[in-house]
N, C-alpha and C. Protein backbone atom coordinates (compact mmCIF):
# COMPACT_ATOMS: atom_id res chain seq x y z
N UNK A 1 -33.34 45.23 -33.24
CA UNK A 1 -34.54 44.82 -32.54
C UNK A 1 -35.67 45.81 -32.84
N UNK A 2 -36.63 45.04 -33.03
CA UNK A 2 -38.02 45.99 -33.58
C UNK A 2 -38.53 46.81 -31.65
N UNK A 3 -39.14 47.67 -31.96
CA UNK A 3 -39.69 48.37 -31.09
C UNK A 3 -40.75 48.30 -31.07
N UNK A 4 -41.85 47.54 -29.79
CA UNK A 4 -42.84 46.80 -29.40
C UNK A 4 -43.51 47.86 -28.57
N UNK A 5 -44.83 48.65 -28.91
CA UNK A 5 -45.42 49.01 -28.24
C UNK A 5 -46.87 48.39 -27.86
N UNK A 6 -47.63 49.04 -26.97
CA UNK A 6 -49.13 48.95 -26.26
C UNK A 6 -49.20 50.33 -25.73
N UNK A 7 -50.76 50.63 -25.61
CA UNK A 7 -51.03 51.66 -24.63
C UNK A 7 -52.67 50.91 -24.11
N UNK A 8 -52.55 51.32 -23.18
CA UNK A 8 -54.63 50.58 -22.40
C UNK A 8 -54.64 51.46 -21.06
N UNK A 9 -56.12 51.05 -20.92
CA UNK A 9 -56.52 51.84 -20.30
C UNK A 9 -57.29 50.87 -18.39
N UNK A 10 -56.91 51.78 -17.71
CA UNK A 10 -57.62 51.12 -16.03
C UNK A 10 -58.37 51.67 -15.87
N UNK A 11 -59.58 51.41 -14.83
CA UNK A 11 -60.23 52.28 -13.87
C UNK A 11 -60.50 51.43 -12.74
N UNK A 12 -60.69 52.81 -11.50
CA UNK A 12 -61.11 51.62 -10.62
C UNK A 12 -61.73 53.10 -9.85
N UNK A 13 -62.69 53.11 -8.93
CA UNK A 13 -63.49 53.69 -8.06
C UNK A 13 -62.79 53.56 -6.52
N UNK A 14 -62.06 54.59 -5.65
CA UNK A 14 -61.24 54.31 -4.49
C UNK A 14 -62.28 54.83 -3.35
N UNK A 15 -62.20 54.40 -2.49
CA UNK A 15 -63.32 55.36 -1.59
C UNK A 15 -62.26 56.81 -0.91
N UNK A 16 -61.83 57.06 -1.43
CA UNK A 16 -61.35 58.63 -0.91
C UNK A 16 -61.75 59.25 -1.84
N UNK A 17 -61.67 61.02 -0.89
CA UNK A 17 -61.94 61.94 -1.92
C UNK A 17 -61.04 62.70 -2.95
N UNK A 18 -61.13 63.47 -3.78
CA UNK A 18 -59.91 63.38 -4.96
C UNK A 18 -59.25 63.77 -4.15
N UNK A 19 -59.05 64.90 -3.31
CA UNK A 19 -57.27 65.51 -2.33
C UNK A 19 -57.12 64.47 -2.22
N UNK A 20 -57.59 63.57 -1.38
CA UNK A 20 -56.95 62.47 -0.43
C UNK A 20 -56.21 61.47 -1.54
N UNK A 21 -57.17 60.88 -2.51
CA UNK A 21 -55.96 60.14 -3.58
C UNK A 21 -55.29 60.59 -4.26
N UNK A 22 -55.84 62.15 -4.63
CA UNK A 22 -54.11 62.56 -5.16
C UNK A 22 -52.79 62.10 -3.88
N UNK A 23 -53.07 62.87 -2.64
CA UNK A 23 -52.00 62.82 -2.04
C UNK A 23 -51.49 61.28 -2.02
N UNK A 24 -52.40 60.41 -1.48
CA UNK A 24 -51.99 58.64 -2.26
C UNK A 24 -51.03 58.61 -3.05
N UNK A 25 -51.24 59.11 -4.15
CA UNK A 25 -50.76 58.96 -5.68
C UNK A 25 -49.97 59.40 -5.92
N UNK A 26 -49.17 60.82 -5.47
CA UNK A 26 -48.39 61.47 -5.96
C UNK A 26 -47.08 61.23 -4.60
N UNK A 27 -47.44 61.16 -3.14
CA UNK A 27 -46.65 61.26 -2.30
C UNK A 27 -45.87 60.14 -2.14
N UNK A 28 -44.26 60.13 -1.90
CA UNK A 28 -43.63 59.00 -2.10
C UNK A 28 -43.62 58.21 -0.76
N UNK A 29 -43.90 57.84 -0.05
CA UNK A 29 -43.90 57.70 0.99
C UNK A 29 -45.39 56.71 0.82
N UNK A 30 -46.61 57.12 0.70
CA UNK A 30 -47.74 57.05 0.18
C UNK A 30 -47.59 55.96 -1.21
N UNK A 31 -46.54 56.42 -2.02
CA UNK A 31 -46.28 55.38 -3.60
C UNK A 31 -45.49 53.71 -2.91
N UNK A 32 -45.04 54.18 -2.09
CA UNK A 32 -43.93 53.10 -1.30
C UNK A 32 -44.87 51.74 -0.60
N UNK A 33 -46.27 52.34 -0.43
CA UNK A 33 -47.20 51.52 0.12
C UNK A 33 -47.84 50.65 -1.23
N UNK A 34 -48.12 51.01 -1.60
CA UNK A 34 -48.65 50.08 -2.62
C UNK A 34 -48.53 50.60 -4.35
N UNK A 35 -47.78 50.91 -4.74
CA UNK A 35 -46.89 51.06 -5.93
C UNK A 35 -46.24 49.52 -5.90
N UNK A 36 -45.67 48.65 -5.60
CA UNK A 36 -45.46 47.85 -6.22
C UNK A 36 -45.96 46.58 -7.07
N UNK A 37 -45.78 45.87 -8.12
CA UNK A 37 -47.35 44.94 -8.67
C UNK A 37 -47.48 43.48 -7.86
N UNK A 38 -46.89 43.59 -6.72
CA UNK A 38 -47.24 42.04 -6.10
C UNK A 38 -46.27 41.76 -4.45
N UNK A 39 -46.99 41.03 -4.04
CA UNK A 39 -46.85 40.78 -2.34
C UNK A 39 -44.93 40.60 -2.28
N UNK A 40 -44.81 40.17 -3.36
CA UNK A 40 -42.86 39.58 -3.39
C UNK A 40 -41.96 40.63 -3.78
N UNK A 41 -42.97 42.24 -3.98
CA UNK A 41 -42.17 43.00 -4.88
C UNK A 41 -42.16 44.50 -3.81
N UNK A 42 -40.75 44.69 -3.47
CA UNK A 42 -41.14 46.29 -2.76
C UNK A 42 -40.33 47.53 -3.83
N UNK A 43 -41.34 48.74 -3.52
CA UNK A 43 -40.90 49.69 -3.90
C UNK A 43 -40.24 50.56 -3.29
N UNK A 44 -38.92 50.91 -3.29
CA UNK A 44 -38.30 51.98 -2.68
C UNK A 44 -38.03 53.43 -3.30
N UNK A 45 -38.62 54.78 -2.68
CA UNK A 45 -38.20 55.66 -3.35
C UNK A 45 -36.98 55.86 -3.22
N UNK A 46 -35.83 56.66 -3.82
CA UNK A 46 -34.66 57.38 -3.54
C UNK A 46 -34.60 58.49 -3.34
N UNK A 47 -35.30 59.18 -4.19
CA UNK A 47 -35.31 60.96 -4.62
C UNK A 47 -36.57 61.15 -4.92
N UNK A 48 -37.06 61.94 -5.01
CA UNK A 48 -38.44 62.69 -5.40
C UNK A 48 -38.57 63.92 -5.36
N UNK A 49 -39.19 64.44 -6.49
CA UNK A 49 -38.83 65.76 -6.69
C UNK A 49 -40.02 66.04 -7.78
N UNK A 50 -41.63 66.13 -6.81
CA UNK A 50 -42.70 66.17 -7.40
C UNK A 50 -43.13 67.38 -8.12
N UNK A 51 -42.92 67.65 -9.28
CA UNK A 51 -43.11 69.29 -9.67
C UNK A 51 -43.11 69.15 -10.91
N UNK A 52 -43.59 69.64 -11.90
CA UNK A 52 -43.42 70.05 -13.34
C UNK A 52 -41.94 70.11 -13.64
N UNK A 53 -41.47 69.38 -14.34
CA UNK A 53 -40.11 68.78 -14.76
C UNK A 53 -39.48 68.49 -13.99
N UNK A 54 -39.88 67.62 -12.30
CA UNK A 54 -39.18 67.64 -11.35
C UNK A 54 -38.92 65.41 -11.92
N UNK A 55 -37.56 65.23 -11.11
CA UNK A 55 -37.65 64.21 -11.27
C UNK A 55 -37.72 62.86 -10.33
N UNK A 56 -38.17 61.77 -9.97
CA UNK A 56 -38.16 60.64 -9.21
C UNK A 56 -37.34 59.27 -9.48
N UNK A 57 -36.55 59.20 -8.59
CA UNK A 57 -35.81 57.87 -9.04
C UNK A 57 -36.45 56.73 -7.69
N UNK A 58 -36.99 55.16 -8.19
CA UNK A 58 -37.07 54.18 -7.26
C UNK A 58 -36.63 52.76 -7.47
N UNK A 59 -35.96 52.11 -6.80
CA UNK A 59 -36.18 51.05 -7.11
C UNK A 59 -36.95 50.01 -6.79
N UNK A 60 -36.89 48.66 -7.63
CA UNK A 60 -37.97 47.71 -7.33
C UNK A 60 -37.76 46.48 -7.93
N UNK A 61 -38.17 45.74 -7.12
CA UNK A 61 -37.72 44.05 -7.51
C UNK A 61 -37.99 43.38 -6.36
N UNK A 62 -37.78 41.67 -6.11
CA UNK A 62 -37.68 41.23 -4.69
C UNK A 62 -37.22 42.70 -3.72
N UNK A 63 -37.60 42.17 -2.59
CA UNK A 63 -37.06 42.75 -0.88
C UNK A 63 -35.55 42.48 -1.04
N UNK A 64 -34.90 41.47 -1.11
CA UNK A 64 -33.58 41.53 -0.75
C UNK A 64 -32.65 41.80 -2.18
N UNK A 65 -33.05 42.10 -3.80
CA UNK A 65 -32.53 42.27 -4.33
C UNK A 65 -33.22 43.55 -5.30
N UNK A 66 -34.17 44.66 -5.05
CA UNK A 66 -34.69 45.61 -5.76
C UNK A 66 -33.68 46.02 -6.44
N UNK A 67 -33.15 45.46 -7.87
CA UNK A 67 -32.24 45.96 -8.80
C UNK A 67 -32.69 46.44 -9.96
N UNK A 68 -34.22 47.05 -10.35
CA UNK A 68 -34.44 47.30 -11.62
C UNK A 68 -34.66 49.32 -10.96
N UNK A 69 -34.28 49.86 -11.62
CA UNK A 69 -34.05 51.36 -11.61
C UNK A 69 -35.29 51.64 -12.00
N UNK A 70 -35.90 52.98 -11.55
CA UNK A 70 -37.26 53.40 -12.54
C UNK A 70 -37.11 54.77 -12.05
N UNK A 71 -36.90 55.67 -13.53
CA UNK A 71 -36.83 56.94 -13.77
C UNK A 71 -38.32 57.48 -13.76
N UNK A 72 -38.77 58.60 -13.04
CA UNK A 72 -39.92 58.96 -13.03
C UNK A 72 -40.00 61.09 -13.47
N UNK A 73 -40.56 61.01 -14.76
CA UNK A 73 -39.93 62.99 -14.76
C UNK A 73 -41.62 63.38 -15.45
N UNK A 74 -42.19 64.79 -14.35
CA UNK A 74 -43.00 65.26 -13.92
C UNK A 74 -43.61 66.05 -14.97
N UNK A 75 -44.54 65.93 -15.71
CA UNK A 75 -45.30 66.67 -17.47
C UNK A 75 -46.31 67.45 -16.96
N UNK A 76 -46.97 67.37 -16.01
CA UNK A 76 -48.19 67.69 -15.51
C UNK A 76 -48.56 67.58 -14.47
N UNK A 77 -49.24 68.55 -13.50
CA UNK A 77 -49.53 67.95 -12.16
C UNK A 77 -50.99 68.97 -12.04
N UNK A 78 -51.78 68.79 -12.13
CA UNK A 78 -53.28 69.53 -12.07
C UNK A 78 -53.89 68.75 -10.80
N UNK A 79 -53.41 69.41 -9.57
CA UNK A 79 -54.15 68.66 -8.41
C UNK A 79 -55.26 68.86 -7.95
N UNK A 80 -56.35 68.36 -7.99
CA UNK A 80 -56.51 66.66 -7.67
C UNK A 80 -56.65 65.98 -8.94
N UNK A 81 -56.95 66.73 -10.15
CA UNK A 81 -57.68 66.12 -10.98
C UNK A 81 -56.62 65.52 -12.23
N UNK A 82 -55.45 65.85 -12.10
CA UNK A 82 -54.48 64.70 -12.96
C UNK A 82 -53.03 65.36 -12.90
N UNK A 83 -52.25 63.80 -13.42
CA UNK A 83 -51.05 63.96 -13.24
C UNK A 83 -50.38 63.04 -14.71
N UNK A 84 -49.59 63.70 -15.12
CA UNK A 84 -48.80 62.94 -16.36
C UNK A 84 -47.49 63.14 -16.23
N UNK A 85 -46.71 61.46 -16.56
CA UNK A 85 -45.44 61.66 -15.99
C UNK A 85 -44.79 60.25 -17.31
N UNK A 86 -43.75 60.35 -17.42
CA UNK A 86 -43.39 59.34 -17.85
C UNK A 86 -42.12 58.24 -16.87
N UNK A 87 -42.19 56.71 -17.23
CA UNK A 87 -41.10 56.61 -16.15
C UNK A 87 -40.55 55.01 -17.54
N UNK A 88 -39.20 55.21 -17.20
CA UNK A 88 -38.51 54.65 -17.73
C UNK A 88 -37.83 52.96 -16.74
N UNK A 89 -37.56 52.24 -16.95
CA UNK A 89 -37.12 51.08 -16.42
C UNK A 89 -35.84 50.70 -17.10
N UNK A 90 -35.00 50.68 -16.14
CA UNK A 90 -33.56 50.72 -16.60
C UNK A 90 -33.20 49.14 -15.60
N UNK A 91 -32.87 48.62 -16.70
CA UNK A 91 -31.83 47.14 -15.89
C UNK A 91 -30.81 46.90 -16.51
N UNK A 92 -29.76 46.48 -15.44
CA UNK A 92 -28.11 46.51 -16.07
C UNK A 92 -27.60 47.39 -16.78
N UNK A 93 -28.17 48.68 -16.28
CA UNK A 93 -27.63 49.96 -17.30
C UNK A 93 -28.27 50.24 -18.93
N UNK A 94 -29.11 50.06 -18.81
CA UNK A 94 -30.17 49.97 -20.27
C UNK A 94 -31.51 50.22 -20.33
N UNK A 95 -32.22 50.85 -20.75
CA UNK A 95 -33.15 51.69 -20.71
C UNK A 95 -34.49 49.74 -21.40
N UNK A 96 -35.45 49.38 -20.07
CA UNK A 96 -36.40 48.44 -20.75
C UNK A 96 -37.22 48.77 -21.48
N UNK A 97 -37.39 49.81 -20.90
CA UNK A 97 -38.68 50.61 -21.54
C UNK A 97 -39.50 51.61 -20.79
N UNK A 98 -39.98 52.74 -21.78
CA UNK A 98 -40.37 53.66 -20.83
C UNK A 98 -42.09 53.95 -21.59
N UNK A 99 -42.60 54.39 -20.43
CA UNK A 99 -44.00 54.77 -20.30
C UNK A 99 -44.54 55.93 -20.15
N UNK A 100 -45.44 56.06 -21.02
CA UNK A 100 -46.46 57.78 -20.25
C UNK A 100 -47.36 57.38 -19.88
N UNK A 101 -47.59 57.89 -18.74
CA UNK A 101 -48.40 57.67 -17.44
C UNK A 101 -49.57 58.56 -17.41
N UNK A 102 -50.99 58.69 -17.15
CA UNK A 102 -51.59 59.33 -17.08
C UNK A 102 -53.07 59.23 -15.85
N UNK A 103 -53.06 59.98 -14.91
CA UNK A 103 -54.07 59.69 -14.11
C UNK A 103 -55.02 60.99 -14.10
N UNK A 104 -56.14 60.60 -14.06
CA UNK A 104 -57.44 61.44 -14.10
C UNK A 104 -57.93 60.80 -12.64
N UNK A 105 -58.73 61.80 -12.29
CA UNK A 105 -59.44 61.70 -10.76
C UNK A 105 -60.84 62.62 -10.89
N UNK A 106 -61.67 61.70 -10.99
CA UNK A 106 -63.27 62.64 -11.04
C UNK A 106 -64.26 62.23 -10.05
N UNK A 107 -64.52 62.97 -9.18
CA UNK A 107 -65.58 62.94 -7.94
C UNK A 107 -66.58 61.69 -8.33
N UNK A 108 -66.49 60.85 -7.48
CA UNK A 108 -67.94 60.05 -7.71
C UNK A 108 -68.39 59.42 -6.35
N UNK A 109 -69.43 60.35 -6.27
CA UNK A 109 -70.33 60.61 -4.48
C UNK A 109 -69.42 60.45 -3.58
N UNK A 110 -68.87 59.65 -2.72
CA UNK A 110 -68.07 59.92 -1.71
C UNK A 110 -66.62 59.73 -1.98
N UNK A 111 -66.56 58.84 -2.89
CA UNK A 111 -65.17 58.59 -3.61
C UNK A 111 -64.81 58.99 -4.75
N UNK A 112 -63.71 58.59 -5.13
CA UNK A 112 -63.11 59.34 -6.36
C UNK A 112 -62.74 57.95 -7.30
N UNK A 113 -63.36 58.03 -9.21
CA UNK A 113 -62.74 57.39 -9.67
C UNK A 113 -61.57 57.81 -10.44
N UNK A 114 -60.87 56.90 -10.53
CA UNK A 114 -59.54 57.09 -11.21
C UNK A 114 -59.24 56.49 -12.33
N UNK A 115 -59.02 57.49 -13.08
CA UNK A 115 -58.85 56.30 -14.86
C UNK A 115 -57.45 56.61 -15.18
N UNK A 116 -56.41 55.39 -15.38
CA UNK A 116 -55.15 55.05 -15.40
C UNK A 116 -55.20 55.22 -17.13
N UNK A 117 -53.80 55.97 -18.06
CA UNK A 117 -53.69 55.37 -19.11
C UNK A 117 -52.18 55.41 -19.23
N UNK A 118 -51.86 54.41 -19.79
CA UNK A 118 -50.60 53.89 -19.88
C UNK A 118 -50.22 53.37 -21.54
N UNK A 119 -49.20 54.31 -22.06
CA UNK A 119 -48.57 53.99 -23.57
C UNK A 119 -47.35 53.49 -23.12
N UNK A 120 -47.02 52.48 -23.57
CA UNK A 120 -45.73 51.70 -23.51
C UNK A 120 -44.96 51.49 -24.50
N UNK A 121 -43.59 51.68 -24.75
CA UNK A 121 -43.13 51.40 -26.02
C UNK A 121 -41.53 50.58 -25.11
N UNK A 122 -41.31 49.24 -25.36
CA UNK A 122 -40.26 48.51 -25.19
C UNK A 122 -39.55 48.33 -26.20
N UNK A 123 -38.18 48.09 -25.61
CA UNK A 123 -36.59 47.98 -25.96
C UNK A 123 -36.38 46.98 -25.57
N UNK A 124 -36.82 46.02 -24.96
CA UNK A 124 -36.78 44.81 -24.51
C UNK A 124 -37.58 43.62 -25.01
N UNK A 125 -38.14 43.52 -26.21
CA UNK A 125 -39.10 42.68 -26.66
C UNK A 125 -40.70 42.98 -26.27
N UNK A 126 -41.14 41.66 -26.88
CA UNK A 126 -42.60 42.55 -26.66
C UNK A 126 -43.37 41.31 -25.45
N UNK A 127 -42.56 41.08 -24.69
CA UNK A 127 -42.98 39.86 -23.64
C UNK A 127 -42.87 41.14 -22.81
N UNK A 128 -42.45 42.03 -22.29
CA UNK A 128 -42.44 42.89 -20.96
C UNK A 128 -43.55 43.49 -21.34
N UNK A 129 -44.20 44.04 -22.51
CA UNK A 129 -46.06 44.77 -23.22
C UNK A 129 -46.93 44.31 -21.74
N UNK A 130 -47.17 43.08 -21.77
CA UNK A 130 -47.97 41.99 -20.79
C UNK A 130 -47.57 42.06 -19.44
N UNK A 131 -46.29 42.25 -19.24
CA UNK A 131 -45.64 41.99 -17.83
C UNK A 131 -45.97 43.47 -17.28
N UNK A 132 -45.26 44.49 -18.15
CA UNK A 132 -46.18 45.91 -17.69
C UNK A 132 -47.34 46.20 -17.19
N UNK A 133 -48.33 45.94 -18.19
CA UNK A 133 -50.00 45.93 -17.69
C UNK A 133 -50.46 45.10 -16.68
N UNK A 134 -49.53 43.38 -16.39
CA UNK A 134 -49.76 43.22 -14.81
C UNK A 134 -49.37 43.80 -13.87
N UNK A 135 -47.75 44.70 -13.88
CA UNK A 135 -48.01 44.97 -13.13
C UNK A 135 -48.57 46.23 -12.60
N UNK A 136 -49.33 47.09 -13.82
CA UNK A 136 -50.05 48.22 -13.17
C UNK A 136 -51.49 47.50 -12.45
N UNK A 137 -51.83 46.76 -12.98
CA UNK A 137 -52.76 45.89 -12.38
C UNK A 137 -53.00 44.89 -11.28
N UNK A 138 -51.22 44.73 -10.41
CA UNK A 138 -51.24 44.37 -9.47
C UNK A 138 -51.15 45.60 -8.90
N UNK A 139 -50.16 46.84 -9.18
CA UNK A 139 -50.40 48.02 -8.14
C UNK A 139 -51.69 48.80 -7.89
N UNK A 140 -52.50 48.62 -8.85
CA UNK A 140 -54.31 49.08 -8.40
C UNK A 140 -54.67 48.42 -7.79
N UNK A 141 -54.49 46.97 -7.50
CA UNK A 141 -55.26 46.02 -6.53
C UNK A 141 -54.38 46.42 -5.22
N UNK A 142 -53.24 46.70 -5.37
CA UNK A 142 -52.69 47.08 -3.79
C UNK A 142 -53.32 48.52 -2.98
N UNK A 143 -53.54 49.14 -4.45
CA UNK A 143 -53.87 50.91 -4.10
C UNK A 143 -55.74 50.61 -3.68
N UNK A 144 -56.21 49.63 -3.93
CA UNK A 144 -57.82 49.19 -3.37
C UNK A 144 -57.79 48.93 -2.05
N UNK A 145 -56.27 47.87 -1.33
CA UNK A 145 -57.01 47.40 -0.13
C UNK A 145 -55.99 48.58 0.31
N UNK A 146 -54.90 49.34 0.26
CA UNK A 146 -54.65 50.57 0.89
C UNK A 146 -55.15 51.66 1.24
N UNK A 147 -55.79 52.46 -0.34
CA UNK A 147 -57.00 53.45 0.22
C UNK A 147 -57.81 53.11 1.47
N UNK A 148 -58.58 52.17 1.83
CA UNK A 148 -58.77 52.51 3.06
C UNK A 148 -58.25 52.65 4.24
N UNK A 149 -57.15 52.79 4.30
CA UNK A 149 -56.78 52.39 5.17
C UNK A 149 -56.15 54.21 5.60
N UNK A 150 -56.07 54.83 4.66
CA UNK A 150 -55.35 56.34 4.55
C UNK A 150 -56.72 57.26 5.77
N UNK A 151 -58.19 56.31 5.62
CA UNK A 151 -58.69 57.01 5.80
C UNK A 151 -59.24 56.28 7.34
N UNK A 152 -58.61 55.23 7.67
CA UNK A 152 -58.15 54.67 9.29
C UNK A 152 -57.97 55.83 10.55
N UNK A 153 -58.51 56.08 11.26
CA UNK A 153 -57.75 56.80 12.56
C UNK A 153 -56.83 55.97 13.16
N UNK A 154 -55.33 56.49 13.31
CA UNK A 154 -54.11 56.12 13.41
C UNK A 154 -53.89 56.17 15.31
């Protein structure tokens, strides 16, 4: 099987300030909220272990069957202003494909924008390329109507 890559690029403008979406972004608890790419899909952390070569395991899929594995291991952490990580997707014991992850966070007036870049290289054909980039693109639309909400009095 040939090996199918992509890499592209997001942005989106959050109304928090960079601490506040780093902590968003990096805290699992915080990733559990809207880390997943759609209303049918939850993310569960297992482990987390946020640090320069530290590692994260979660799963994710439907609510009653989250069976796809996702390896998450820690390259960089420059807080607030970026984080690089790669995370791998393992189903039925087999590596789908893994990603380097890259987030930048730069002050803009009261909020912070965030520019996502994502290199993908699949083991699984090149139909998951597309399925990837939705779903980082459903988890930014979750991380839009969440950010405000971090900044809610509870």
């Amino acid at each position: 099987m040939t090996l199918d890559t992509k890499s592209f690029d997001l942005h989106r403008t959050l109304p928090l300030p960079p601490s506040k979406l780093w902590e968003v972004l990096i805290d699992p608890k915080h990733r559990e909220k809207w880390g997943a790419p759609d209303a049918d899909t939850v993310l569960i952390v297992e482990s987390a272990d946020v640090r320069v070569g530290g590692q994260d395991r979660h799963r994710c899929g439907p609510a009653d069957a989250p069976e796809f594995l996702v390896d998450t291991r820690w390259y960089d952490l420059a807080e607030p202003e970026r984080a690089v990580f790669t995370e791998t997707l393992i189903f039925g014991g087999e590596a789908a494909f893994t990603s380097l992850v890259t987030y930048s966070l730069e002050q803009d007036g009261s909020g912070t924008k965030l520019s996502l870049t994502v290199a993908v290289s699949s083991f699984s054909g090149p139909e998951a390329l597309a399925e990837i980039q939705q779903g980082w693109h459903g988890g930014l639309e979750n991380l839009e109507h969440y950010a405000p909400t971090v900044l809610a009095p509870h």
